[in-house]
C-alpha atoms as a PDB file:
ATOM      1  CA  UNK A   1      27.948   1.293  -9.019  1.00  0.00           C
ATOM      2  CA  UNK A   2      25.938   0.751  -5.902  1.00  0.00           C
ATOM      3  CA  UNK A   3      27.804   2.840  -4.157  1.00  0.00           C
ATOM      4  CA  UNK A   4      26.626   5.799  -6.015  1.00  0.00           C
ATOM      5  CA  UNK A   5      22.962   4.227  -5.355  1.00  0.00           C
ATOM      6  CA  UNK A   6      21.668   6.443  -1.762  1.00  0.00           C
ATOM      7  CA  UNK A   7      19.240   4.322   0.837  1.00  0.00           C
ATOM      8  CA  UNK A   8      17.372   5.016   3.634  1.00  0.00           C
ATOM      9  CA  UNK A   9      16.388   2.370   5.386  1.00  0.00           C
ATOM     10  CA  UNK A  10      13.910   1.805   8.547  1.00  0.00           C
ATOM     11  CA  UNK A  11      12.544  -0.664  10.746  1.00  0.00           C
ATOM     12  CA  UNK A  12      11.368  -0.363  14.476  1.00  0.00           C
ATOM     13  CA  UNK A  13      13.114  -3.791  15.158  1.00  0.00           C
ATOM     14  CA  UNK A  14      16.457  -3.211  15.685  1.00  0.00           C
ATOM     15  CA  UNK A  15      17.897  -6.486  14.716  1.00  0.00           C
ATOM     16  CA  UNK A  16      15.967  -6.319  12.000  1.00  0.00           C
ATOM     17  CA  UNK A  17      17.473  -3.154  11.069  1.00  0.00           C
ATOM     18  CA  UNK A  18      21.115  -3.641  12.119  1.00  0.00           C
ATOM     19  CA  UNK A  19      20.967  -6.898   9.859  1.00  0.00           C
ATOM     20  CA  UNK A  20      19.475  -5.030   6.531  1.00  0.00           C
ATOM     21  CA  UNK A  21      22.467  -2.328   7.362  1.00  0.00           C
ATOM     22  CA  UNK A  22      25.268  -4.406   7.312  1.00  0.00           C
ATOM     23  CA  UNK A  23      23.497  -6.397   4.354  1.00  0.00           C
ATOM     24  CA  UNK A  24      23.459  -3.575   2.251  1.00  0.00           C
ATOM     25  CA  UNK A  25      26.867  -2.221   3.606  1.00  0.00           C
ATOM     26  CA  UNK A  26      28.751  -5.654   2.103  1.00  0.00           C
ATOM     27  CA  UNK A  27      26.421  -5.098  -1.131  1.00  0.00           C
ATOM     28  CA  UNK A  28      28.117  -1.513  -1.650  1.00  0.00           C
ATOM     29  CA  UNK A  29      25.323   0.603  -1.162  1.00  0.00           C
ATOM     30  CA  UNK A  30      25.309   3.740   0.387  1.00  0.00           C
ATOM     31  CA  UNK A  31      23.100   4.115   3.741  1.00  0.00           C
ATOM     32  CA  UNK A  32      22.794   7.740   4.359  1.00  0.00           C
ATOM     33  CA  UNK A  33      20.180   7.600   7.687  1.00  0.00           C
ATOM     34  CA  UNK A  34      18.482   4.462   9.116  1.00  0.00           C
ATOM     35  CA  UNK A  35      15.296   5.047  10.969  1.00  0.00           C
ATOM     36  CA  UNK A  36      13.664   3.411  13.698  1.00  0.00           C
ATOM     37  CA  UNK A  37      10.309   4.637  13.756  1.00  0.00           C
ATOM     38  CA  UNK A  38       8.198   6.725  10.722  1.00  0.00           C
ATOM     39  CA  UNK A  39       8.505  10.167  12.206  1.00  0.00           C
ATOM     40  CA  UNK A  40      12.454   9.872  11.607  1.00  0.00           C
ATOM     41  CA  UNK A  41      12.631   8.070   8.521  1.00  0.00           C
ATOM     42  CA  UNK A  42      10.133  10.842   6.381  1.00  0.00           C
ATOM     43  CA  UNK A  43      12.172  13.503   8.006  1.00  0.00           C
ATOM     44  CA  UNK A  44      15.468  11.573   6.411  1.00  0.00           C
ATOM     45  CA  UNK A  45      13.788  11.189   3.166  1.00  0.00           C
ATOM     46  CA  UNK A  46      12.830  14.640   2.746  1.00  0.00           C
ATOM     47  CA  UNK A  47      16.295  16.119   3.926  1.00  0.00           C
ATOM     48  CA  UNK A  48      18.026  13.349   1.756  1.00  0.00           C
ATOM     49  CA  UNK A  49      16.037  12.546  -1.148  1.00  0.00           C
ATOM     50  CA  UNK A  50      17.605   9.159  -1.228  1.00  0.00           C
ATOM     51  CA  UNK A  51      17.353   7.216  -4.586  1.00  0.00           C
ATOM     52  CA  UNK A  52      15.560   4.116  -2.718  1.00  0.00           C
ATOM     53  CA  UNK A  53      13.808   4.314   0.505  1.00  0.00           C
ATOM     54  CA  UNK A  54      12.883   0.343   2.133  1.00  0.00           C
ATOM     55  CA  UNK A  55      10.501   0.536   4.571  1.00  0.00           C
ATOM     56  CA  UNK A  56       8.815  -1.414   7.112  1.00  0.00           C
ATOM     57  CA  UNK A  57       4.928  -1.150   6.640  1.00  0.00           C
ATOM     58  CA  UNK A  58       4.280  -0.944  10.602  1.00  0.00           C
ATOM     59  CA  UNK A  59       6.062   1.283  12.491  1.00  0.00           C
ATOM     60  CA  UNK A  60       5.383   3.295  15.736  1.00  0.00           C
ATOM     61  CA  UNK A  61       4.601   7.292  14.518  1.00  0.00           C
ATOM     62  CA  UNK A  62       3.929   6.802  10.901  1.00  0.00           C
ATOM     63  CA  UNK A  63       3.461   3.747   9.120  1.00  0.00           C
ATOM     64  CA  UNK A  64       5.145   3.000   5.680  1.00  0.00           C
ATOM     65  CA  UNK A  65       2.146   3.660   3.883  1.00  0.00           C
ATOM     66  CA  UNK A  66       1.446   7.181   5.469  1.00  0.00           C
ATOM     67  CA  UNK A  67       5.504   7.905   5.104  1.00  0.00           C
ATOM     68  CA  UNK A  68       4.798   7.175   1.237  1.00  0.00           C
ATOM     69  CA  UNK A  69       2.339   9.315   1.042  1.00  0.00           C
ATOM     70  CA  UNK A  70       3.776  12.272   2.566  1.00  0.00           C
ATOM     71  CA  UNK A  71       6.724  11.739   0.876  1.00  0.00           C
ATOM     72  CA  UNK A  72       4.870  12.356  -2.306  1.00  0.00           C
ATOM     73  CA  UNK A  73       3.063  15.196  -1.304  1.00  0.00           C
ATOM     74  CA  UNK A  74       6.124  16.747  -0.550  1.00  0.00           C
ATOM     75  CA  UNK A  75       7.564  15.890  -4.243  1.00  0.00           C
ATOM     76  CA  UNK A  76      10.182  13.716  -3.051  1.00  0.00           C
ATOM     77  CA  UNK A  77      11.839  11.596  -5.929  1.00  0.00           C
ATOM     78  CA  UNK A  78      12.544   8.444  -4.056  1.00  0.00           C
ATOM     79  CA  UNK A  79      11.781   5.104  -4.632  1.00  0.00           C
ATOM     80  CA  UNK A  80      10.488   2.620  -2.208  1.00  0.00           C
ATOM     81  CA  UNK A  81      10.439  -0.575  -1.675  1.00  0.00           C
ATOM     82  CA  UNK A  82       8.060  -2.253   1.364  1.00  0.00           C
ATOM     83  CA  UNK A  83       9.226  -4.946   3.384  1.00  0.00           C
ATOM     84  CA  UNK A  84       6.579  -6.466   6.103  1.00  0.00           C
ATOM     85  CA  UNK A  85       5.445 -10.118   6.546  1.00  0.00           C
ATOM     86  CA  UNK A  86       1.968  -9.403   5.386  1.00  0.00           C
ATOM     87  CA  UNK A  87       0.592 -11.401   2.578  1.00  0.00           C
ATOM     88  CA  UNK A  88      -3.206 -10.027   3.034  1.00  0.00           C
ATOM     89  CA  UNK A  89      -4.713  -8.807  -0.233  1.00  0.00           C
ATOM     90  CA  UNK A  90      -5.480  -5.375   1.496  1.00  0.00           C
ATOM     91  CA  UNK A  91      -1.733  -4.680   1.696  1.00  0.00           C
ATOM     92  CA  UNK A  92      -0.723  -5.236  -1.445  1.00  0.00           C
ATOM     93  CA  UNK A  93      -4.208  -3.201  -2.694  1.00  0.00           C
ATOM     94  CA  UNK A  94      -2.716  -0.569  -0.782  1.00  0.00           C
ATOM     95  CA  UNK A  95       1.017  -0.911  -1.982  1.00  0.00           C
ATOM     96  CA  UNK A  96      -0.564  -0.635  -5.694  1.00  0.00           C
ATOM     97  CA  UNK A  97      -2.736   1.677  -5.519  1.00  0.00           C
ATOM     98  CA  UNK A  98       0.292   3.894  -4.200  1.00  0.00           C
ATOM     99  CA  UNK A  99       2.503   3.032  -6.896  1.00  0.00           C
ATOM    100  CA  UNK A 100       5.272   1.371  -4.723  1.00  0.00           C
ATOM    101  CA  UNK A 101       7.890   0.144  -6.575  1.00  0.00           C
ATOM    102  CA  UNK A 102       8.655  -3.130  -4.826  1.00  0.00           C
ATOM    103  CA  UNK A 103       6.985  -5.346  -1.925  1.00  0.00           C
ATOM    104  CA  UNK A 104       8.938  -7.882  -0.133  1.00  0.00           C
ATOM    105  CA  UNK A 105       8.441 -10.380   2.597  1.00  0.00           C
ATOM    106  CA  UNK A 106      10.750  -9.901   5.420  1.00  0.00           C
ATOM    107  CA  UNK A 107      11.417 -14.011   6.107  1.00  0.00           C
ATOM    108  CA  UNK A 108      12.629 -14.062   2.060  1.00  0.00           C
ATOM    109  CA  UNK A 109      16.725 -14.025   1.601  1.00  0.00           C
ATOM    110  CA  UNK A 110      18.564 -10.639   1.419  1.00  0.00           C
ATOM    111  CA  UNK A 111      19.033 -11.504  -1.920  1.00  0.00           C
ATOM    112  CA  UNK A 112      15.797 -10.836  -2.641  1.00  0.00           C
ATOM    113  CA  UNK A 113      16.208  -7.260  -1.437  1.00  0.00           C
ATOM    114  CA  UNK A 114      19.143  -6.747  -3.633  1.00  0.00           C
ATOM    115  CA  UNK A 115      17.208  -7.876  -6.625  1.00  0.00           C
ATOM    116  CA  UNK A 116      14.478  -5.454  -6.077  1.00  0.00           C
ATOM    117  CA  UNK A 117      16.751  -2.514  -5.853  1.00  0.00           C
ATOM    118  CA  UNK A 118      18.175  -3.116  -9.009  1.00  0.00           C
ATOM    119  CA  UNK A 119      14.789  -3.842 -10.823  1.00  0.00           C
ATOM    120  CA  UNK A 120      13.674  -0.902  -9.096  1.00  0.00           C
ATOM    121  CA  UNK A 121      16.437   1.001 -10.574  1.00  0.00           C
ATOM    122  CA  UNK A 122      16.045   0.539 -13.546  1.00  0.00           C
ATOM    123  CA  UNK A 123      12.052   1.623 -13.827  1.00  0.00           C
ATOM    124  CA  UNK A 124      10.898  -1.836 -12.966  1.00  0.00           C
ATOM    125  CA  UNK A 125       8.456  -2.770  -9.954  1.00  0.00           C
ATOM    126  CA  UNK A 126       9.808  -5.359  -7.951  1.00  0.00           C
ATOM    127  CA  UNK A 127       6.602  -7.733  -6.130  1.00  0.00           C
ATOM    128  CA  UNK A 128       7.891 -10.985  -4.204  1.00  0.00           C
ATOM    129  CA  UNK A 129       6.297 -14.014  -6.122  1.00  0.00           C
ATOM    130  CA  UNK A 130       3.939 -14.663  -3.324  1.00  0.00           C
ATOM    131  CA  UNK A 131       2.893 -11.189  -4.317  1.00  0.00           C
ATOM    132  CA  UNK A 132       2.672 -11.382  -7.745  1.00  0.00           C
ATOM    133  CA  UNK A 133       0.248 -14.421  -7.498  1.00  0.00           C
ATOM    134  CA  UNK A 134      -1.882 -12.991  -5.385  1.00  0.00           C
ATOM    135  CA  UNK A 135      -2.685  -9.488  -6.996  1.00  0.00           C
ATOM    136  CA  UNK A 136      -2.542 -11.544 -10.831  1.00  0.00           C
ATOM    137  CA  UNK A 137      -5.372 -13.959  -9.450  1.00  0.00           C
ATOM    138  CA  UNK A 138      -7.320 -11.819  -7.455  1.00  0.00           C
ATOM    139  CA  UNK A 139      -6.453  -8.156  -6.729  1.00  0.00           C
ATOM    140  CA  UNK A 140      -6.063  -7.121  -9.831  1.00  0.00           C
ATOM    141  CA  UNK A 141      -9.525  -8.230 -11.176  1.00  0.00           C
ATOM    142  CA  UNK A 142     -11.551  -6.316  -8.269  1.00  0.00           C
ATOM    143  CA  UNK A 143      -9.486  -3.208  -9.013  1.00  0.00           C
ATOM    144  CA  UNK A 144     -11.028  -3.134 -12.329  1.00  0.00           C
ATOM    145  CA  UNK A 145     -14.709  -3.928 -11.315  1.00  0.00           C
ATOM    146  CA  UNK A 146     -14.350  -0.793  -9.151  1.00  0.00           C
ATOM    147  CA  UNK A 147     -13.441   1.327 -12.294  1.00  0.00           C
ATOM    148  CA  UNK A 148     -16.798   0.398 -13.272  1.00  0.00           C
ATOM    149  CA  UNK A 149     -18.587   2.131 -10.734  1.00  0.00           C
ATOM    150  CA  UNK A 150     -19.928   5.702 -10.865  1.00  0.00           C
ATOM    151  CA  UNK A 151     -19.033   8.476  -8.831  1.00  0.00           C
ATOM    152  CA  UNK A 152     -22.000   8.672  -6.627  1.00  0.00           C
ATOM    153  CA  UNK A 153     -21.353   5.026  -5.726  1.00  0.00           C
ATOM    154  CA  UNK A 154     -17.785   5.635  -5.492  1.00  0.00           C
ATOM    155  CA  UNK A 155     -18.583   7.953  -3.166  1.00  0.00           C
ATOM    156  CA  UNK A 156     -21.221   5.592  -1.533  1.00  0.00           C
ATOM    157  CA  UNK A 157     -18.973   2.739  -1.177  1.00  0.00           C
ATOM    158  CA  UNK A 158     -16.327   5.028   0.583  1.00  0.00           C
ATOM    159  CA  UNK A 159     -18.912   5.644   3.015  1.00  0.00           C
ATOM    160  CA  UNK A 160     -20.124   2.165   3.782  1.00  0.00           C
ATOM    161  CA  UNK A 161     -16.214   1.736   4.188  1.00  0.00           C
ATOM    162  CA  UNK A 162     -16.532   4.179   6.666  1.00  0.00           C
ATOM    163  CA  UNK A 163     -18.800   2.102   8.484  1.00  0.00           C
ATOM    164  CA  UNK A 164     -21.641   4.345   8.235  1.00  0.00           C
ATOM    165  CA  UNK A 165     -25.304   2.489   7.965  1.00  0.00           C
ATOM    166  CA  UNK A 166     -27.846   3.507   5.222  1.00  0.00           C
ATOM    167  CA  UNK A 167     -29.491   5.673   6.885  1.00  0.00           C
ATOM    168  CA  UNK A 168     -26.691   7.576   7.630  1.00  0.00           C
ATOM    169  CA  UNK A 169     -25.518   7.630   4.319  1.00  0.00           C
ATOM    170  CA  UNK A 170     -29.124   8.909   3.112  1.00  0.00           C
ATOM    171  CA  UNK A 171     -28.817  11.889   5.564  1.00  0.00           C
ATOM    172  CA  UNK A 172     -24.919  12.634   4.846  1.00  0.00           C
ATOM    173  CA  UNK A 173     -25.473  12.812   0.805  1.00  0.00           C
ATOM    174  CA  UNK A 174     -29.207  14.555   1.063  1.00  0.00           C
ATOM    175  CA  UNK A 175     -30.639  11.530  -0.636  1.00  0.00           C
ATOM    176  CA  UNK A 176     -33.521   9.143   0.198  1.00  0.00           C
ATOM    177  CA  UNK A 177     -32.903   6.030   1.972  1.00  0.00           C
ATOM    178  CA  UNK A 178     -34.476   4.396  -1.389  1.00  0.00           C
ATOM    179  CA  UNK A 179     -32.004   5.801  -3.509  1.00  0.00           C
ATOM    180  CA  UNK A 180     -29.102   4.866  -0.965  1.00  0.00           C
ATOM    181  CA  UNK A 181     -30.515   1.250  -1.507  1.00  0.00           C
ATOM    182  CA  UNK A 182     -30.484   1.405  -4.980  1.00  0.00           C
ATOM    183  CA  UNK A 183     -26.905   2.288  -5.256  1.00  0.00           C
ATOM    184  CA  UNK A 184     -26.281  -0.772  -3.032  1.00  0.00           C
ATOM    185  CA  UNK A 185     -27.958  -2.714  -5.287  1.00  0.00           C
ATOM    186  CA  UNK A 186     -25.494  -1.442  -8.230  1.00  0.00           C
ATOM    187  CA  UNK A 187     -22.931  -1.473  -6.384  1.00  0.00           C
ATOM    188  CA  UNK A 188     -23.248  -5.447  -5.843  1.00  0.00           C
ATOM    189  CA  UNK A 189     -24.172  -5.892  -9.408  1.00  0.00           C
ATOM    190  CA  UNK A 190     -20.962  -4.284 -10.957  1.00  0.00           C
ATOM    191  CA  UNK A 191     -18.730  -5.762  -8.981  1.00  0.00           C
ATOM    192  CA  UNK A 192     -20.227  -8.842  -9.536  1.00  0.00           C
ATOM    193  CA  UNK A 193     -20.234  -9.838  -5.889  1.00  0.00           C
ATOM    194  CA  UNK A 194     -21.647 -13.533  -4.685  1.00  0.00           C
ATOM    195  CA  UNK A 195     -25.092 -13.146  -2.902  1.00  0.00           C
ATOM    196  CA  UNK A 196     -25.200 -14.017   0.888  1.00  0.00           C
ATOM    197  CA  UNK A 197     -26.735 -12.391   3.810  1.00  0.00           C
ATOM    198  CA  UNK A 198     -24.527  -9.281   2.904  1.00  0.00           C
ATOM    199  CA  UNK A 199     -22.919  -9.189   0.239  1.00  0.00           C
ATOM    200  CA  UNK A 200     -21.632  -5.777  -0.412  1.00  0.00           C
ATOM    201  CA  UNK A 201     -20.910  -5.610   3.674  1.00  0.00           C
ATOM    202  CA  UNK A 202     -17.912  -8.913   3.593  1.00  0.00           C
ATOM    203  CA  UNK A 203     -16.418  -7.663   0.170  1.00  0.00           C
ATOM    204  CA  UNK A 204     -15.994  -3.613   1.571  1.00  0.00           C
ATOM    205  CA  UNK A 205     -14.735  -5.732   4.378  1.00  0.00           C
ATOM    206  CA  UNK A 206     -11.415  -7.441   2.441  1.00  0.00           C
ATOM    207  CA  UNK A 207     -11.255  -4.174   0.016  1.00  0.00           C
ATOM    208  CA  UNK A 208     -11.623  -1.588   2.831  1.00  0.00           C
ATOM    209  CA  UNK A 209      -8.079  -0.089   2.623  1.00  0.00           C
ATOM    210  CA  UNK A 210      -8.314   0.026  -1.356  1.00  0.00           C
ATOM    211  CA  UNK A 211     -11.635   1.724  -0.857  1.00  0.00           C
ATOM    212  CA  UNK A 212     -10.399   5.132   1.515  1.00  0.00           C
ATOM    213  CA  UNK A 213      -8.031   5.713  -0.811  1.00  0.00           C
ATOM    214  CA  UNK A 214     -10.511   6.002  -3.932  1.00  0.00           C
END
């Protein structure tokens, strides 16, 4: 019975907010805290331990993603479903690689959100369609390619992520600025990247967010 089912939900838009409350209020579920920034909803979750958690992915104090992940290190149980209006590949990299169990777009119907809780519910992931297309066609193939890699240029490509040059990369892992270059040159090869003026440089670019959390 979805009134059996605990949420938390959060949002720093209060309309936005007040709306998905009284959705979810005429759905049956029960709200135990609502949240407007991320400070206050990872305090909630913790104290709560709410079945389902929905979560706006930009939020003043913590964003969704760092709430997630703090969540988790704190062995929280919850569930939780994203909701933002981002459709950029780097999001839903993130969302993935983080296990989230369900990534909507905020302009989709509230029906939408009521679907996803009970996939979600019952072990499923829930991605909006726009979603699903996107990591099918093209996320999910470079998450693969960087499987391929080794550790040292795991490690490499984390750096260049950082934004730090080749040089600096030479002097951080005690290697020569040959070898650094070499790596590079791997690095481009395995994940099969198109050749321009830099290559490796415009793909850490789109992948960035994927890449820190190797």
């Amino acid at each position: 019975m979805p009134n059996n089912i605990s949420i938390i939900i959060a949002d720093d838009h209060p309309i936005l907010l007040n709306g998905l409350y009284q959705e979810l209020k005429a759905y049956g579920y029960n709200i135990v805290a609502k949240a407007e920034n991320g400070a206050i909803a990872l305090d909630a979750i913790i104290k709560h331990n709410p079945k389902i958690a929905i979560l706006d992915l930009e939020m003043p104090m913590l964003s969704g993603f760092e709430i997630i992940k703090k969540a988790y290190e704190a062995n929280v149980q919850t569930k939780f479903i994203a909701l933002t209006y981002h459709k950029e590949k780097s999001f839903i990299i993130q969302a993935s690689n983080l296990n989230i169990n369900g990534y909507l777009l905020k302009d989709e119907p509230f029906s939408e959100v009521h679907i996803a809780i009970q996939r979600v519910l019952r072990g499923e992931t829930y991605f909006s369609k726009t979603f699903t297309s996107i990591f099918n066609n093209s996320v999910s193939a470079e998450l693969k390619k960087i499987n391929l890699l080794t550790p040292s240029e795991r490690t490499i490509l984390r750096l260049i992520a950082q934004e730090k040059t080749s040089k600096e990369i030479a002097e951080n892992l005690h290697i020569s600025l040959r070898t650094v270059q070499k790596h590079r040159s791997n690095i481009i090869s395995k994940l099969d990247i198109n050749s321009s003026s830099d290559p490796l440089s415009y793909w850490v670019k789109e992948y960035r967010e994927v890449i820190l959390l190797m």
